[in-house]
Protein backbone atom coordinates (compact mmCIF):
# COMPACT_ATOMS: atom_id res chain seq x y z
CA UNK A 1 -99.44 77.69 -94.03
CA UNK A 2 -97.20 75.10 -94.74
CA UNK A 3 -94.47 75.97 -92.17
CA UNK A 4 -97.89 75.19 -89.80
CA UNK A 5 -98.55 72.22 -90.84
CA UNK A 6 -95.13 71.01 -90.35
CA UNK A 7 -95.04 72.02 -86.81
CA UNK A 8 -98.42 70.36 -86.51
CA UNK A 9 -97.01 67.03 -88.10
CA UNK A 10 -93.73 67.28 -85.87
CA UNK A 11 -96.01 67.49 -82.15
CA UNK A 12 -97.60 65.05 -83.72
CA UNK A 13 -95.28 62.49 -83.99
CA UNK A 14 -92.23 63.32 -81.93
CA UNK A 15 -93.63 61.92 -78.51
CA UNK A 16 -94.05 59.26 -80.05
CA UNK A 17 -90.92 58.77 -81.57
CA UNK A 18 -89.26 59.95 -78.14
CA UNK A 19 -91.28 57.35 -76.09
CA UNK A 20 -89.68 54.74 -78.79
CA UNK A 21 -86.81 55.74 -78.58
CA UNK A 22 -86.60 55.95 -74.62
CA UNK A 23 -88.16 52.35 -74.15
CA UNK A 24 -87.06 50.12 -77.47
CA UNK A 25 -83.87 52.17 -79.11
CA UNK A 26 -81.96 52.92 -75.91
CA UNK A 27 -82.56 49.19 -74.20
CA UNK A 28 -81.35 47.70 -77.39
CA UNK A 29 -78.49 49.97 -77.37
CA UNK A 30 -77.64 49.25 -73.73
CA UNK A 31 -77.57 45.64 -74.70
CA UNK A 32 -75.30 45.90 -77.51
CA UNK A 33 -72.99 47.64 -75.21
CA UNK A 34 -73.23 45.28 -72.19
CA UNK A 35 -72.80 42.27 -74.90
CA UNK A 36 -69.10 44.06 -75.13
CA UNK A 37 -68.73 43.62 -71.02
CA UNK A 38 -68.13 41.25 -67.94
CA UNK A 39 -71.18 43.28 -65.96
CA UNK A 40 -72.01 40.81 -63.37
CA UNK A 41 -75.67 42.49 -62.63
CA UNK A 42 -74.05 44.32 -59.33
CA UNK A 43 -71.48 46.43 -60.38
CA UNK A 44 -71.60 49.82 -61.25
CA UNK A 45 -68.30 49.68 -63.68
CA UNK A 46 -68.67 46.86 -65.97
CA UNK A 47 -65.24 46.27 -67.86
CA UNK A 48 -64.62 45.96 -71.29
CA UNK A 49 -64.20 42.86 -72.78
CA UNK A 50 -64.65 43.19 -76.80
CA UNK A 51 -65.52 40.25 -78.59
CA UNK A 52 -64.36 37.51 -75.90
CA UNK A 53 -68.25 36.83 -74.84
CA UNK A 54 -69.26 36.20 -78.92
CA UNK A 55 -66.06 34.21 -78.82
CA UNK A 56 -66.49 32.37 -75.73
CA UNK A 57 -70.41 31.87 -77.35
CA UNK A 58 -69.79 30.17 -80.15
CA UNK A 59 -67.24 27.87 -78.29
CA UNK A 60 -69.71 26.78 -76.11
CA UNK A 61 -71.28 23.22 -76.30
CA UNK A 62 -74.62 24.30 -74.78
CA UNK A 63 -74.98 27.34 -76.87
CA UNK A 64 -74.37 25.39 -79.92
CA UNK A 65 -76.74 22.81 -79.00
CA UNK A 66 -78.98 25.04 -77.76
CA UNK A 67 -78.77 26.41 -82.06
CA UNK A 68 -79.35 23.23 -82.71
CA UNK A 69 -82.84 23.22 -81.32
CA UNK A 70 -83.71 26.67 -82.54
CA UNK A 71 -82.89 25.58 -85.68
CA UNK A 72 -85.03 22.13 -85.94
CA UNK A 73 -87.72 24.59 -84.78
CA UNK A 74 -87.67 27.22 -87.18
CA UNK A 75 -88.13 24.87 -89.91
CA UNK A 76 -90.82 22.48 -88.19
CA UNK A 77 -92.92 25.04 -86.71
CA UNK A 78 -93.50 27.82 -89.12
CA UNK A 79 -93.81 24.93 -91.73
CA UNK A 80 -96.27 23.00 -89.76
CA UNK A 81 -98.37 25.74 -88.53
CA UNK A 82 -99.03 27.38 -91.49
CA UNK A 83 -100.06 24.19 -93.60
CA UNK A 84 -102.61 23.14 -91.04
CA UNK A 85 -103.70 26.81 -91.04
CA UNK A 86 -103.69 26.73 -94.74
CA UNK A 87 -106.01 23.34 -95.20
CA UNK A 88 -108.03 24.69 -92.18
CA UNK A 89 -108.58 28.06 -93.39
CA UNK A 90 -109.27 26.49 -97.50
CA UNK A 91 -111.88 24.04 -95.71
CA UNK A 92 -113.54 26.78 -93.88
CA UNK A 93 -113.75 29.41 -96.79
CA UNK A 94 -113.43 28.19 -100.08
CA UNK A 95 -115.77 24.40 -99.28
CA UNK A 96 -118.08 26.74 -97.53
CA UNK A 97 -118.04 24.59 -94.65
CA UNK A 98 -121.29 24.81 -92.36
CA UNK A 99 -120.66 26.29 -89.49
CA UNK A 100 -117.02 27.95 -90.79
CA UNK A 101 -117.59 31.11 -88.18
CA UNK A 102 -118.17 28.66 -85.35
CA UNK A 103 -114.89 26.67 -86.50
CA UNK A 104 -113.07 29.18 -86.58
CA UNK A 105 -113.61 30.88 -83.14
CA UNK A 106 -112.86 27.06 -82.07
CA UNK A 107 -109.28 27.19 -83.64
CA UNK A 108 -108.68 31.04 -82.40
CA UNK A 109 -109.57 29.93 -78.73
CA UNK A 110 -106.04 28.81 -77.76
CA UNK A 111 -104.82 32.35 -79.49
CA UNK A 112 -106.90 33.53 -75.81
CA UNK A 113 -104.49 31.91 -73.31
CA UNK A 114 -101.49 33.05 -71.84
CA UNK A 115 -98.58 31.01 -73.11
CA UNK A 116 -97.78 30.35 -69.51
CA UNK A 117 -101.25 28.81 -69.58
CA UNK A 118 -100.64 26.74 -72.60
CA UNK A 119 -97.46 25.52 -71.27
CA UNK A 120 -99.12 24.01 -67.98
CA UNK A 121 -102.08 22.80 -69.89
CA UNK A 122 -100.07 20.65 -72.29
CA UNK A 123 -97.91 19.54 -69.15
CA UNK A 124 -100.68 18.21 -68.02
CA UNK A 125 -101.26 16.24 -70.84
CA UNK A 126 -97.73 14.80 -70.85
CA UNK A 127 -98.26 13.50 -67.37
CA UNK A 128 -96.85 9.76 -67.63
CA UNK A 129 -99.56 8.25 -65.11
CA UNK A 130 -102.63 10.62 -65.52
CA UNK A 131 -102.33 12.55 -68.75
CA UNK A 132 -104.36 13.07 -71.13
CA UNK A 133 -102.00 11.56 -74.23
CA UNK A 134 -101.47 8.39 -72.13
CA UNK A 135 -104.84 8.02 -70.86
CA UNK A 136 -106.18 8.33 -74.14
CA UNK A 137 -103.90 5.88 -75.27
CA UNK A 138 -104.37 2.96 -72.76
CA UNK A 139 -108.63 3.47 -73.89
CA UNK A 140 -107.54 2.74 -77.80
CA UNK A 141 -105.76 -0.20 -76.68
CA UNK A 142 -102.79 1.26 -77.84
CA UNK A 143 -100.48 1.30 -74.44
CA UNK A 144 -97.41 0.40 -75.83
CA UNK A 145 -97.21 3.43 -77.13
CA UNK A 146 -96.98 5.05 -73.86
CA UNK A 147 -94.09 7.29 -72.75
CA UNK A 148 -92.91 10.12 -70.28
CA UNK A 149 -93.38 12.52 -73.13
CA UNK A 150 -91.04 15.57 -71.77
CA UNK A 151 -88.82 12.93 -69.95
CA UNK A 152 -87.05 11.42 -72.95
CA UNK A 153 -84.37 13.26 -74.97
CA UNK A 154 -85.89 11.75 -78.17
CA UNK A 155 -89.48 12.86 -77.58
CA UNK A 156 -89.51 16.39 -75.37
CA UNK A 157 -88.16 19.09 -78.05
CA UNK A 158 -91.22 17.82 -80.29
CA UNK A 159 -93.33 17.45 -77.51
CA UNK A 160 -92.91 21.42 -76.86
CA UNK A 161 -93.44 21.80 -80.28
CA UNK A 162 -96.71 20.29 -80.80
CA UNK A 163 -97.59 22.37 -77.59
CA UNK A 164 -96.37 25.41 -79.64
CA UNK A 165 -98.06 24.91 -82.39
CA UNK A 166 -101.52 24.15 -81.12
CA UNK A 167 -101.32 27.53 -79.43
CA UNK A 168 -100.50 29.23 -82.60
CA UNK A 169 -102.22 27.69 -85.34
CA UNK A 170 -105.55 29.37 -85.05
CA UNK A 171 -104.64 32.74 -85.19
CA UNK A 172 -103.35 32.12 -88.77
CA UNK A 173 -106.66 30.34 -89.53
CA UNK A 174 -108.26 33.49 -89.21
CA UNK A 175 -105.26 35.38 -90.64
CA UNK A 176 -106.03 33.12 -93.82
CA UNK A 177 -109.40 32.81 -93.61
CA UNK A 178 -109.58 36.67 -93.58
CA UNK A 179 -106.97 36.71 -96.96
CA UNK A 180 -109.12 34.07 -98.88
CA UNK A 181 -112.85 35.87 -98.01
CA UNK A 182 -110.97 38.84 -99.55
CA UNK A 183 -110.47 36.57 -102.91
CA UNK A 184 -112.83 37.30 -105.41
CA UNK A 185 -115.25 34.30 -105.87
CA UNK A 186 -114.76 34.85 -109.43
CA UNK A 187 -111.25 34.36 -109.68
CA UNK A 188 -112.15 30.69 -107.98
CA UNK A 189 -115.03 29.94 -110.41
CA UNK A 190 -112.81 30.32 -113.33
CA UNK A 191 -110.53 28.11 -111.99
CA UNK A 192 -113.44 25.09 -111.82
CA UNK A 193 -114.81 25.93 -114.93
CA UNK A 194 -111.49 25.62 -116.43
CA UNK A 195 -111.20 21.93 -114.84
CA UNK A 196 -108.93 23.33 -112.21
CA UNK A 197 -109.47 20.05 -109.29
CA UNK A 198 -109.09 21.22 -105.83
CA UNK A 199 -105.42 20.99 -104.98
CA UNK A 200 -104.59 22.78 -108.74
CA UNK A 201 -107.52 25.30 -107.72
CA UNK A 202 -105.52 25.77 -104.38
CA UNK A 203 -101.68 25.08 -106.04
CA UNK A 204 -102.09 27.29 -108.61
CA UNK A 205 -104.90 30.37 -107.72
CA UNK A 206 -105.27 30.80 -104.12
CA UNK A 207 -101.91 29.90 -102.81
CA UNK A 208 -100.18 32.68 -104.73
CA UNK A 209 -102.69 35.11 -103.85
CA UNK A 210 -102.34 34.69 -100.23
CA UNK A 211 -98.07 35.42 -100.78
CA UNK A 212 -97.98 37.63 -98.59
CA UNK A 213 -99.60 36.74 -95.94
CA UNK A 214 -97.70 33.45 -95.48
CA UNK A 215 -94.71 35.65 -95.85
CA UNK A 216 -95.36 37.39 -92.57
CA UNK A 217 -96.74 34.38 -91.10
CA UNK A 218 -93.17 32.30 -91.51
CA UNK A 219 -91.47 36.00 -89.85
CA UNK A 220 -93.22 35.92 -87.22
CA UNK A 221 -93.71 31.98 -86.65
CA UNK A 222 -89.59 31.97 -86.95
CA UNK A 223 -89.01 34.74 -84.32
CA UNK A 224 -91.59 32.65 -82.20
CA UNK A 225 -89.47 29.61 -83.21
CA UNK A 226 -86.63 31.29 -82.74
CA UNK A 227 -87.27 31.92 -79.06
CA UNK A 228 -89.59 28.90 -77.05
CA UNK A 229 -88.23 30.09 -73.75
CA UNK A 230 -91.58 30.35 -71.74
CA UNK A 231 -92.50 26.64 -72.98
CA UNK A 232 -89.38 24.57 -72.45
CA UNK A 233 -88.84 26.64 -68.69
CA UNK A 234 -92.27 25.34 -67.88
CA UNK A 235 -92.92 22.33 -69.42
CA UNK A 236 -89.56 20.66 -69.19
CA UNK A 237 -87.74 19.14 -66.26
CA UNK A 238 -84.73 20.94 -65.09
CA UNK A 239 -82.72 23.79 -66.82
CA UNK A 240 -82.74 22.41 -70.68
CA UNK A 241 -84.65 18.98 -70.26
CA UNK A 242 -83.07 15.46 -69.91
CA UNK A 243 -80.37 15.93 -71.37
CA UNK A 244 -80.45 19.40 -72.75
CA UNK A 245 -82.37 18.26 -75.18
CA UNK A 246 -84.77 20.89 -74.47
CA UNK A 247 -82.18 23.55 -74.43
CA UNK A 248 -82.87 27.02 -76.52
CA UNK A 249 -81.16 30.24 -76.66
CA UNK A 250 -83.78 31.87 -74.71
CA UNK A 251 -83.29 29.97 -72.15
CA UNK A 252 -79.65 30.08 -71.93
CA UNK A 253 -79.60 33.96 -72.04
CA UNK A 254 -82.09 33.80 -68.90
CA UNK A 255 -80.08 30.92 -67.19
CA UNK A 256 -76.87 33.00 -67.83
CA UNK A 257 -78.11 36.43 -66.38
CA UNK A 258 -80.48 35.52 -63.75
CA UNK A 259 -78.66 32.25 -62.36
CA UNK A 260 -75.26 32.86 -62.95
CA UNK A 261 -75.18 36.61 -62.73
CA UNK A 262 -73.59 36.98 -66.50
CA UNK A 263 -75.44 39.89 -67.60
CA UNK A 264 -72.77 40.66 -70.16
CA UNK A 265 -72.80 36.99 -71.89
CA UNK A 266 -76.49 36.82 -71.47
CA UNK A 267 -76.15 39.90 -73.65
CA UNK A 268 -74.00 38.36 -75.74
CA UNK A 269 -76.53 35.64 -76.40
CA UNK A 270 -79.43 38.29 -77.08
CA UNK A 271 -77.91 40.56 -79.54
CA UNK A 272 -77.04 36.94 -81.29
CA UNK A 273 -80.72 36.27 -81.34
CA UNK A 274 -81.31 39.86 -82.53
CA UNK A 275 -79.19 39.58 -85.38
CA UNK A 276 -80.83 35.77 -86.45
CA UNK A 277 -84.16 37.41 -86.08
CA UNK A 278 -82.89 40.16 -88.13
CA UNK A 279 -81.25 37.62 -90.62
CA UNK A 280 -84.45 35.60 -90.57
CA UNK A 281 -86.71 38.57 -92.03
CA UNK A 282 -84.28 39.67 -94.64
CA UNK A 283 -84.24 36.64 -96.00
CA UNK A 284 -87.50 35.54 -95.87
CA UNK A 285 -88.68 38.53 -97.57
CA UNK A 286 -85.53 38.69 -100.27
CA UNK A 287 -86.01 35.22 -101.10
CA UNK A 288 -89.95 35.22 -101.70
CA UNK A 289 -90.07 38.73 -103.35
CA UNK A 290 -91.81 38.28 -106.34
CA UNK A 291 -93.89 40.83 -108.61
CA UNK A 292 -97.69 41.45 -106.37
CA UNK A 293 -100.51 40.10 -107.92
CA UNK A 294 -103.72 42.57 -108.40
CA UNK A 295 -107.00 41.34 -108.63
């Protein structure tokens, strides 16, 4: 009987586990290998290079800066997106806003669009002449302010960051709004009878109980932040921006392969993206392990 169920369990899940490891094992696997070559793409034998494309990588000026960038994003956009979501999500849920269901379909609507989509939408309202940021800007009064958003080195990497986190912002308002319903109400009341103000309430009771979720909300907000290829090779002008200011390691390791014809340095790049993203979750969830709160 249990020698049946066994077999049962193992039909079960083995196509599964053979389709993974056919189309996400053996790709990664081929990259890691390629990272190791010269492949230009074309040829059939690639030749062995060893470590000269991870040395060549971290010798390289664009690469670095290209870090750079990655880096300022990881900590803006995970940080920003999930404090809006946070005060958003508290609002909705624990003021009992009127209307919170309606809000929050509002916030989840960019969640609906293609990133492509968000990309040209927000390029549109860059525009220097006839954008929407400029426009609105010239009707306050306020046209001194104006600038060719994606067009100065200063302005475009936060530019596509704003972009990136408007598109990403209301799925963790739901995320949160979801975690906080699940709060028990009298966990919160306690908190206000004992005196516990609003931020303390928030501080000290709900904050902690939503741990977790913000914990996978920074992972995945960093990979996200990690990559911002789609966004910068739309929105921006030319490969990396003015001035590379724009420049990210996604968009390198497409530049490098699909431009150039350096499959084997464009691998290079990706298995070094790999192993941040890798880096990234370890840490995150090393650093913020704590004891789990039951309620």
């Amino acid at each position: 009987m249990r020698h049946g169920r066994y077999r049962f369990l193992a039909g079960a899940i083995l196509p599964g586990l053979t389709l993974y490891a056919v189309f996400v094992i053996a790709p990664y696997a081929q990259a890691f290998y390629l990272s190791l070559t010269d492949w230009d793409g074309v040829s059939a034998d690639p030749g062995f290079v060893g470590l000269a494309n991870f040395r060549r990588l971290f010798g390289d000026d664009l690469f670095l800066a290209a870090l750079r960038h990655n880096g300022v994003m990881l900590v803006v956009v995970p940080l920003v997106t999930i404090s809006l979501a946070l005060f958003f999500a508290t609002i909705l849920n624990v003021d009992r806003t009127r209307g919170a269901g309606f809000y929050s379909i509002v916030y989840f609507f960019p969640q609906l669009l293609s990133i492509i989509i968000v990309a040209v939408l927000w390029q549109f309202v860059y525009t220097p002449n006839s954008g929407l940021l400029n426009g609105s800007l010239d009707a306050l009064g306020l046209d001194g302010l104006r600038r060719s958003w994606l067009a100065e080195p200063d302005l475009a990497l936060w530019a596509v960051m704003v972009a990136l986190i408007w598109s990403s912002v209301g799925f963790y308002v739901v995320l949160f709004s979801a975690a906080i319903e699940s709060i028990p109400h009298d966990i919160l009341e306690a908190a206000r009878i004992d005196g516990a103000g609003r931020f303390a309430s928030f501080s000290r009771v709900t904050l902690p109980l939503l741990r977790d979720n913000v914990q996978v909300a920074f992972v995945y907000l960093g990979i996200v932040a990690l990559d911002g290829f789609p966004l910068v090779q739309i929105m921006t002008v030319g490969p990396g921006g003015p001035n590379n200011a724009t420049e990210v390691m996604g968009l390198g390791l497409y530049r490098n392969a699909f431009t150039y014809g350096k499959f084997g340095y464009a691998s290079a790049i990706g298995v070094t993206l790999f192993a941040l993203n890798m880096i990234l979750t370890v840490l995150t969830f090393r650093l913020t392990r704590r004891e789990r709160v039951v309620y």
